[in-house]
C-alpha atoms as a PDB file:
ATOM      1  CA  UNK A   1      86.939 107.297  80.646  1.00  0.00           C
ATOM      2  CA  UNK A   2      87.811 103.982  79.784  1.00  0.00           C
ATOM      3  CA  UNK A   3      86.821 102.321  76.048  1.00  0.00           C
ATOM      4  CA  UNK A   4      87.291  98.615  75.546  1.00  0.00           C
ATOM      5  CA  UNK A   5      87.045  96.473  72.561  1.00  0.00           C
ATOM      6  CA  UNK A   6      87.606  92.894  71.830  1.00  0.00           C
ATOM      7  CA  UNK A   7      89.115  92.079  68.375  1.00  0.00           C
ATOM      8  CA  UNK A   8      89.726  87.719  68.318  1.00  0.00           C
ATOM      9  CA  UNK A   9      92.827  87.583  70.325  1.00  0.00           C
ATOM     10  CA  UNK A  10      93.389  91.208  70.911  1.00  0.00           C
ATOM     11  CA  UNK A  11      91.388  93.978  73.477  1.00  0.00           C
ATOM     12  CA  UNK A  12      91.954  97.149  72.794  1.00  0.00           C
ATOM     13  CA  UNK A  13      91.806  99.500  75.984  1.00  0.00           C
ATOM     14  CA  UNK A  14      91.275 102.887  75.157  1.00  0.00           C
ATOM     15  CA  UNK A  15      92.292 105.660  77.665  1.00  0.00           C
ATOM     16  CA  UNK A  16      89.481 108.394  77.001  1.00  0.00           C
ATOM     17  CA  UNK A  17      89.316 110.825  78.540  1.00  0.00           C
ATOM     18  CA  UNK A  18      90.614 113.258  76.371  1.00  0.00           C
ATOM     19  CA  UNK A  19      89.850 116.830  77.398  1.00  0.00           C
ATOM     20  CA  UNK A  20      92.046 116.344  80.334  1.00  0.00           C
ATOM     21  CA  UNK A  21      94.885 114.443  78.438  1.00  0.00           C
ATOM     22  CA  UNK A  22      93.493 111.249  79.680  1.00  0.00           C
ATOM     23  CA  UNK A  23      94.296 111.787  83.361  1.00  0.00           C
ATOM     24  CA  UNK A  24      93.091 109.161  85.250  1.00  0.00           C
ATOM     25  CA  UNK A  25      90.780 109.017  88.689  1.00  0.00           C
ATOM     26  CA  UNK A  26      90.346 106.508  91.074  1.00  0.00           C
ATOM     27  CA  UNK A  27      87.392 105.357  88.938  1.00  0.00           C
ATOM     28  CA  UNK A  28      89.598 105.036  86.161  1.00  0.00           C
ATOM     29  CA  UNK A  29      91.927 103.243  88.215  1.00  0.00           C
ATOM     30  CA  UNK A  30      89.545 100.880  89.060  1.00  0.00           C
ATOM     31  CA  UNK A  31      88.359 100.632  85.598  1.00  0.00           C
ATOM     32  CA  UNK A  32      91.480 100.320  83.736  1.00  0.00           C
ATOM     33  CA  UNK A  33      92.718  97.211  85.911  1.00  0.00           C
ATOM     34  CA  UNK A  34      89.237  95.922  85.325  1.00  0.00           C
ATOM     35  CA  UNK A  35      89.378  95.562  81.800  1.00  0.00           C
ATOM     36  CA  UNK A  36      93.327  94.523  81.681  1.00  0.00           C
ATOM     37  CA  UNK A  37      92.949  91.394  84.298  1.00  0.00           C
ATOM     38  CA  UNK A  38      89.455  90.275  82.792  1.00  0.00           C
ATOM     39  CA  UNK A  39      90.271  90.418  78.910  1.00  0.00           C
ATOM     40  CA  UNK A  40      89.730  87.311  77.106  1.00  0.00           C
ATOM     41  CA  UNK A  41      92.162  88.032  74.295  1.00  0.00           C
ATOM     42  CA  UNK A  42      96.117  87.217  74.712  1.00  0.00           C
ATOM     43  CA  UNK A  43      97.029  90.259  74.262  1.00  0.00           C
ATOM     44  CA  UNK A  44      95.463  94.073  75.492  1.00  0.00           C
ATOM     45  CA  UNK A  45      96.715  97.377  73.225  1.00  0.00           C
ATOM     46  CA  UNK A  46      96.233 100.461  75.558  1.00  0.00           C
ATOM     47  CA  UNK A  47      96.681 103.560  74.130  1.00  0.00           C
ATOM     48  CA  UNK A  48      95.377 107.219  74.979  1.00  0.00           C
ATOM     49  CA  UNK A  49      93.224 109.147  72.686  1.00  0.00           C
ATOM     50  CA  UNK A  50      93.342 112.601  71.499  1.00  0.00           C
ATOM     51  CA  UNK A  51      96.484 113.116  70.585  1.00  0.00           C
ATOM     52  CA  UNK A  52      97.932 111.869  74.350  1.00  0.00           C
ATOM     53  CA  UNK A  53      99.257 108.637  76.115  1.00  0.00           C
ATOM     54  CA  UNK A  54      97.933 109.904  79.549  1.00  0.00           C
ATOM     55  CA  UNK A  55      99.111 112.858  81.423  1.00  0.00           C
ATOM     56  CA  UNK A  56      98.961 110.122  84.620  1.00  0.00           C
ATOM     57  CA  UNK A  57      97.020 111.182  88.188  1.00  0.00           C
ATOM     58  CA  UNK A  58      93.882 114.040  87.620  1.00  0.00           C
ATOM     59  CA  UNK A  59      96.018 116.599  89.791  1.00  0.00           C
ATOM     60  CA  UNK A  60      92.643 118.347  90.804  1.00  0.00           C
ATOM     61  CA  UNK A  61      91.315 114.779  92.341  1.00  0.00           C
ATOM     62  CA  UNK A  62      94.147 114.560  93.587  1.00  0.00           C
ATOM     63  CA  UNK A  63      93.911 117.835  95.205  1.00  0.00           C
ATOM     64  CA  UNK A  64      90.698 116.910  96.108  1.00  0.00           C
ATOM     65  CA  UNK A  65      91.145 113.458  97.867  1.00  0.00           C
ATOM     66  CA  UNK A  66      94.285 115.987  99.825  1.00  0.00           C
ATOM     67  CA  UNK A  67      91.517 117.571 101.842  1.00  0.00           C
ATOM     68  CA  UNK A  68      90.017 114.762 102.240  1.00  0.00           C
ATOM     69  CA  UNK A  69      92.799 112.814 103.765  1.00  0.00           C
ATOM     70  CA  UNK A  70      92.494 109.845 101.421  1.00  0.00           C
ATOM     71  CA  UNK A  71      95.843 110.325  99.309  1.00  0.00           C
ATOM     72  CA  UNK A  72      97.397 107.212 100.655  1.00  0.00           C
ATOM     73  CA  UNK A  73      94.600 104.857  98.908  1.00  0.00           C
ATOM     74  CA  UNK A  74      94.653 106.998  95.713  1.00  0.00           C
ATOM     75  CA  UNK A  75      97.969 105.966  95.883  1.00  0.00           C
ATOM     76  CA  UNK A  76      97.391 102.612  96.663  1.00  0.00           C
ATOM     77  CA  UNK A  77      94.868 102.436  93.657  1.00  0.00           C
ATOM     78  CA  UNK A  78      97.482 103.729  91.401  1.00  0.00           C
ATOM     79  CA  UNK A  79      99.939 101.046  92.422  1.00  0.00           C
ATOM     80  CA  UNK A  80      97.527  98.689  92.203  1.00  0.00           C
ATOM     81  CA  UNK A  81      96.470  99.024  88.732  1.00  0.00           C
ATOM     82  CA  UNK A  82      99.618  99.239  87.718  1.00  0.00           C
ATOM     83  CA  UNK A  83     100.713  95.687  89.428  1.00  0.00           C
ATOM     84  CA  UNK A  84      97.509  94.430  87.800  1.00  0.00           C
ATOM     85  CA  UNK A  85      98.787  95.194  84.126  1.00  0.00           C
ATOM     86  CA  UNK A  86     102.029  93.660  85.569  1.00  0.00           C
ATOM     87  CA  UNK A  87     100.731  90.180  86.681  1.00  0.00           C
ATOM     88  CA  UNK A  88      98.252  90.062  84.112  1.00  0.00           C
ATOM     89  CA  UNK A  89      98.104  86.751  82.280  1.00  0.00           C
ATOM     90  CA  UNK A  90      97.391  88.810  78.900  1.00  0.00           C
ATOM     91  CA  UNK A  91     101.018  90.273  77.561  1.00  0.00           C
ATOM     92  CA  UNK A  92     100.134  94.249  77.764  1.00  0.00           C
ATOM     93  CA  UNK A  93     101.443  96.754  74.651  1.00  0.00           C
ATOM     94  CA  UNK A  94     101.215 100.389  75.470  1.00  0.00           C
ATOM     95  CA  UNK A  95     100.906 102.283  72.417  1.00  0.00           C
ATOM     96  CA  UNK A  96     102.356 105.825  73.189  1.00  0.00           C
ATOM     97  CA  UNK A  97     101.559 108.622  70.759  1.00  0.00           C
ATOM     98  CA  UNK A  98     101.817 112.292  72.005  1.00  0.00           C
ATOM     99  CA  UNK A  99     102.563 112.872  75.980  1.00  0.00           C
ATOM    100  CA  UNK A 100     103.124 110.390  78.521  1.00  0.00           C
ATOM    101  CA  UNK A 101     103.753 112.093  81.693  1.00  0.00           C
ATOM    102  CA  UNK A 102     103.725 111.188  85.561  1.00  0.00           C
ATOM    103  CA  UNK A 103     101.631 108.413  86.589  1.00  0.00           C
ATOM    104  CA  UNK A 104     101.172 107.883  82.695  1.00  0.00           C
ATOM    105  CA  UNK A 105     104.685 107.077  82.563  1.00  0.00           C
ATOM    106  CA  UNK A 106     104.242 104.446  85.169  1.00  0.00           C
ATOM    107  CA  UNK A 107     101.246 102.844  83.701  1.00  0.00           C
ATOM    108  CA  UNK A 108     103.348 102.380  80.805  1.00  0.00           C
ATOM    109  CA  UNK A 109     106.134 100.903  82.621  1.00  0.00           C
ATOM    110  CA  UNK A 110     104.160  98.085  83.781  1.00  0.00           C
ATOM    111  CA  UNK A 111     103.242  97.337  80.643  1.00  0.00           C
ATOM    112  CA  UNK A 112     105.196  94.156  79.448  1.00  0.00           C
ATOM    113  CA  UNK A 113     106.534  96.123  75.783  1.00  0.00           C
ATOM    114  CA  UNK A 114     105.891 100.241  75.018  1.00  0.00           C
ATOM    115  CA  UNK A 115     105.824 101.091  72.065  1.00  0.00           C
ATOM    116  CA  UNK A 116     105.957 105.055  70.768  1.00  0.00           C
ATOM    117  CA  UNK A 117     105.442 106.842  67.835  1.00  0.00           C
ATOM    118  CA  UNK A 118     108.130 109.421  66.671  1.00  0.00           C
ATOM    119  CA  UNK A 119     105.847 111.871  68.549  1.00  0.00           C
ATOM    120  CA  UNK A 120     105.824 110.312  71.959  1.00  0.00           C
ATOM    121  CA  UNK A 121     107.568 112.525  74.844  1.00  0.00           C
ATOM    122  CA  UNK A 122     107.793 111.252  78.143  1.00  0.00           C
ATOM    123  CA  UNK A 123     108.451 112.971  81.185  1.00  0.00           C
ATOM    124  CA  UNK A 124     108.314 112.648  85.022  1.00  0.00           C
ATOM    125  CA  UNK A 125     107.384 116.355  86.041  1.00  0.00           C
ATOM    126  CA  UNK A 126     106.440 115.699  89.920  1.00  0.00           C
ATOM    127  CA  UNK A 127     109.309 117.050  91.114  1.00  0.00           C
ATOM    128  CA  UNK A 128     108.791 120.669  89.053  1.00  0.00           C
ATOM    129  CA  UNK A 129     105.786 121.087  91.757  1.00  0.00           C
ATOM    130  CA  UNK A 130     106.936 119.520  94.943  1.00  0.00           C
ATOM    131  CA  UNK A 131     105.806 115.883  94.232  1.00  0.00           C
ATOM    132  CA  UNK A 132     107.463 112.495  92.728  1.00  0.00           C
ATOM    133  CA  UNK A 133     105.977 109.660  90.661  1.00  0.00           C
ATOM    134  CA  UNK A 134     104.427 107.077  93.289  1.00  0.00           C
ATOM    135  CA  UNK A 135     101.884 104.582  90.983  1.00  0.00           C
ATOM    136  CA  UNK A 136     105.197 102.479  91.315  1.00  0.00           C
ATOM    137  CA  UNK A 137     107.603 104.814  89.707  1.00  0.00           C
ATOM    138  CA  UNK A 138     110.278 105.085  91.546  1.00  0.00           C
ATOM    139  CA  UNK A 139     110.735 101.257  91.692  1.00  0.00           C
ATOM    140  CA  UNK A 140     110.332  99.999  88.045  1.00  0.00           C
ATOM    141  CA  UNK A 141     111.469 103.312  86.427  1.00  0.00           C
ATOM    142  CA  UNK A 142     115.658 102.037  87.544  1.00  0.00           C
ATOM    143  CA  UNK A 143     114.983  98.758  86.692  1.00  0.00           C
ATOM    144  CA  UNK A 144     113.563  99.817  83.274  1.00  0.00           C
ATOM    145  CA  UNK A 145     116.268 102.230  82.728  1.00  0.00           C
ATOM    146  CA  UNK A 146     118.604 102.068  84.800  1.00  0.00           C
ATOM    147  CA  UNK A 147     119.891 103.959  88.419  1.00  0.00           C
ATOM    148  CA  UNK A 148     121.646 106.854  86.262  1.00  0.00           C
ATOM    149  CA  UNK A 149     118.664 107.405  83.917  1.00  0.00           C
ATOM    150  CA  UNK A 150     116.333 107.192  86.259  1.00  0.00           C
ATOM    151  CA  UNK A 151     117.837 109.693  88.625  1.00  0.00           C
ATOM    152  CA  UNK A 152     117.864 111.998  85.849  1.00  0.00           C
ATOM    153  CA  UNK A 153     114.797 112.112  84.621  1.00  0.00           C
ATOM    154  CA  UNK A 154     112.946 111.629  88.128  1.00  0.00           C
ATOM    155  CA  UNK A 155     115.180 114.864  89.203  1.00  0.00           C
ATOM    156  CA  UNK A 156     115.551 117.149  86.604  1.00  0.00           C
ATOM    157  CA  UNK A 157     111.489 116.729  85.431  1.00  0.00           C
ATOM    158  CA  UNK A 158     112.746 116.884  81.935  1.00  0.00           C
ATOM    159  CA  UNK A 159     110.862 115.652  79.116  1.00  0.00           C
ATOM    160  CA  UNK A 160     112.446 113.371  76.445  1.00  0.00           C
ATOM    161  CA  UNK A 161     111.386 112.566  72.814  1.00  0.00           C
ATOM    162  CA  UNK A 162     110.705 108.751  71.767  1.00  0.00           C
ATOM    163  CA  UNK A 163     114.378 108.901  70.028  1.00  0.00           C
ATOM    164  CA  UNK A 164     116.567 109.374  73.599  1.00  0.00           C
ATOM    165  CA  UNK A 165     113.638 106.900  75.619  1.00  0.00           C
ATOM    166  CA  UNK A 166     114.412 104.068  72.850  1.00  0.00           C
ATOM    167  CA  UNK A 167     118.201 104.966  73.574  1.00  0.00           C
ATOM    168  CA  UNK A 168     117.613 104.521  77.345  1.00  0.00           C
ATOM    169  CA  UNK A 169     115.456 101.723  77.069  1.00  0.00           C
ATOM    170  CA  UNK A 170     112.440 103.100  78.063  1.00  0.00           C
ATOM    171  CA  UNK A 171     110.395 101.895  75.217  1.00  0.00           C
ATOM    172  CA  UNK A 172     111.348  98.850  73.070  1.00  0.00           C
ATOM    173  CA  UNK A 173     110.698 100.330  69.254  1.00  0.00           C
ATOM    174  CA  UNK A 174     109.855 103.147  67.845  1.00  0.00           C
ATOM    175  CA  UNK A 175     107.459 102.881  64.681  1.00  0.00           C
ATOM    176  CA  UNK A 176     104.445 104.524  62.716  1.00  0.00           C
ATOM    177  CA  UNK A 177     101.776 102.445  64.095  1.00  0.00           C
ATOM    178  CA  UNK A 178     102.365 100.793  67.401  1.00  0.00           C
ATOM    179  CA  UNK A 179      99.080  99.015  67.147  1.00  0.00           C
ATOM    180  CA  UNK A 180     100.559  96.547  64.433  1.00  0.00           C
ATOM    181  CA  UNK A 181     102.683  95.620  67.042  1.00  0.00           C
ATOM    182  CA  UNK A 182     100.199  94.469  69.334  1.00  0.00           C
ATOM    183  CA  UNK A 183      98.696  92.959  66.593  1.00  0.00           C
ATOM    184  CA  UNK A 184     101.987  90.809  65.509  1.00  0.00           C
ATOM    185  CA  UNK A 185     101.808  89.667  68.698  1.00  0.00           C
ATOM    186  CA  UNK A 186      98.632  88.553  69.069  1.00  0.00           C
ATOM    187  CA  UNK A 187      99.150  86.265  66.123  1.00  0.00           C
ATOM    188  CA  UNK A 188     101.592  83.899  68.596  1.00  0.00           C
ATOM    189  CA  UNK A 189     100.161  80.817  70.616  1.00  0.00           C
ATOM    190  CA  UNK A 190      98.491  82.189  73.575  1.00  0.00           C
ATOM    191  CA  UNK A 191      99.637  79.580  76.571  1.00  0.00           C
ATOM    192  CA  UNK A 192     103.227  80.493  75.063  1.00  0.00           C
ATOM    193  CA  UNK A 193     102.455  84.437  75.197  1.00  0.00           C
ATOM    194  CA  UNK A 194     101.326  83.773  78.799  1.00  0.00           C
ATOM    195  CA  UNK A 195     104.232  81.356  80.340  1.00  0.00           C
ATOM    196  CA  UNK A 196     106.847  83.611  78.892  1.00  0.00           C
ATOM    197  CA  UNK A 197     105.670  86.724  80.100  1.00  0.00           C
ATOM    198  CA  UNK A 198     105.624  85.060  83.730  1.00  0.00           C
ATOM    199  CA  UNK A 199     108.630  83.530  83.502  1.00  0.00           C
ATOM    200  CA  UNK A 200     110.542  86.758  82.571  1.00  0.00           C
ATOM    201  CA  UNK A 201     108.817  88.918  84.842  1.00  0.00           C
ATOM    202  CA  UNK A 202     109.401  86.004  88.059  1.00  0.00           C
ATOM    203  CA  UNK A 203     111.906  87.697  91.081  1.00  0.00           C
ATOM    204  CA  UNK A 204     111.881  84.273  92.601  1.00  0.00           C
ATOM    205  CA  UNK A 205     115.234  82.951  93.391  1.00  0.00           C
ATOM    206  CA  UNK A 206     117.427  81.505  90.540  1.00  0.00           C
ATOM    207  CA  UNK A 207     116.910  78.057  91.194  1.00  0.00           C
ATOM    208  CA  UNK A 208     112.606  78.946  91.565  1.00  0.00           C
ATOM    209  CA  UNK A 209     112.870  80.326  88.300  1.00  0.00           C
ATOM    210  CA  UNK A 210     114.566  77.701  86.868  1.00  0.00           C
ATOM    211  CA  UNK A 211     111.827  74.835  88.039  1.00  0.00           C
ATOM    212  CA  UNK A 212     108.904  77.060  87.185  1.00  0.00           C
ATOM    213  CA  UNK A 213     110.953  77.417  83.861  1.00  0.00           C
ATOM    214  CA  UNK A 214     111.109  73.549  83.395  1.00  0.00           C
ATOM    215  CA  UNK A 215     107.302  73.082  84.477  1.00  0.00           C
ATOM    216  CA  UNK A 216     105.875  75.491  82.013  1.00  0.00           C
ATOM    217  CA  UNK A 217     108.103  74.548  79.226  1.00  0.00           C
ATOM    218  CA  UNK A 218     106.731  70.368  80.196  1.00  0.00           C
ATOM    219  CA  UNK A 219     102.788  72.261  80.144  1.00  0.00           C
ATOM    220  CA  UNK A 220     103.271  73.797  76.684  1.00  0.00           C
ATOM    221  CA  UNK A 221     105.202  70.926  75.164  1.00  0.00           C
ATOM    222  CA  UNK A 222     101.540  68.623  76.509  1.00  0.00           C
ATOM    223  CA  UNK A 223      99.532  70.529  75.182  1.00  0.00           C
ATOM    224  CA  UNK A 224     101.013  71.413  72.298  1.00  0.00           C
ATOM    225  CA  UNK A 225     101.953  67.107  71.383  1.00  0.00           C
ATOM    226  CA  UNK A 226      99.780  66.501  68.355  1.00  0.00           C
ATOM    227  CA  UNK A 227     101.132  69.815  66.892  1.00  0.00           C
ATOM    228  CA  UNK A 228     104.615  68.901  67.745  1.00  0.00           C
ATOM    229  CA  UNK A 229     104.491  65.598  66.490  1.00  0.00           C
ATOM    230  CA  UNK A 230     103.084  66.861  62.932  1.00  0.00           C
ATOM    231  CA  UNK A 231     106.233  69.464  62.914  1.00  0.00           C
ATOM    232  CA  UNK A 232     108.797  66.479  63.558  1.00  0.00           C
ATOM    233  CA  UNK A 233     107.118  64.503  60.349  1.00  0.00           C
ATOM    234  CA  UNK A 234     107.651  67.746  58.723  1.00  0.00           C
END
């Protein structure tokens, strides 16, 4: 269900599943965080295969787990992978060609850059059969996107081509090949990669952020000294 391979500074995570759109089980869950918080490379590209981003929860597990009475920790799994790609110290890509819907919408969102092809759609479609986006969805979709877009698109269950989600902010380009961009970033130092993608993503108060700012800038600029002095004789 889940491919990985490591390329230098870049892992490529594969969602594979793709006779069921890459919907994702607890076991994928599981496995997905797995291979994002243990990658040696800088930066992870995940993408879907098949044709498909991810269609998000398997709704027959999830039907499943219902009778079962464990929704609440396939829940909990969901938001848990997700907060994994967030805190991540490798800077996550999600390379969306074809559908991203439900829970894959929110795997994408805590990704730290999306990235679709002119192809992508993206939808939130929960609320067409009585349910809502809960892998974190309803809390990083408005801050992606904003209250107004997020109502919108959380409510109606509409999908949306990669054109209006770049317009809205939902993904940051639009391009042929969003692998290359994974790949362009990969190139960058790694400690830098790292520190900034903390430092952005910190909800500490201002003045936290600010120290934590100073004390990773004074890390990089030590370790980086030789290379920094050869750029001054420059």
């Amino acid at each position: 269900m889940i491919t990985v391979r490591d390329e230098g500074p870049l892992r490529v995570v594969t969602l594979d599943r793709p006779d069921a759109r890459n919907a994702l089980t607890p076991a994928g869950l599981d496995a997905l965080a797995e291979a994002v918080t243990d990658a040696p490379a800088s930066v992870v590209y995940l993408h879907g295969a098949g044709g498909a981003f991810s269609a998000g929860a398997d709704l027959g597990e999830v039907a499943r787990i219902a009778e079962e009475g464990g929704v609440d920790a396939f829940i909990e799994r969901g938001q848990a992978t997700a907060t994994a790609i967030e805190s991540a110290d490798a800077v996550v890509v999600a390379g969306i060609d074809g559908p991203a819907r439900g829970g894959g919408v929110e795997l994408a969102l805590a990704c730290d850059l999306r990235v679709a092809t002119p192809d992508a759609t993206f939808g939130e479609p929960g609320v067409t059969f009585g349910l809502f986006g809960a892998w974190g969805g309803t809390v990083r979709l408005p801050e992606v996107v904003g209250m107004g877009d997020a109502l919108d698109l959380s409510l109606s269950g509409r999908v949306i081509d990669a054109a209006e989600a770049h317009r809205i902010g939902l993904v940051s380009r639009v391009v042929e090949e969003p692998r290359a961009v994974a790949e362009e970033l990969a190139r960058n130092d790694p400690s830098a990669l790292a520190a900034i993608k903390h430092r952005v993503r910190d909800r500490a108060s201002r003045s936290e952020q600010e120290d934590r700012e100073k004390r990773a800038f004074e890390t990089l600029v030590a370790e980086h000294a030789d290379a920094l002095a050869d750029y001054r004789k420059d």
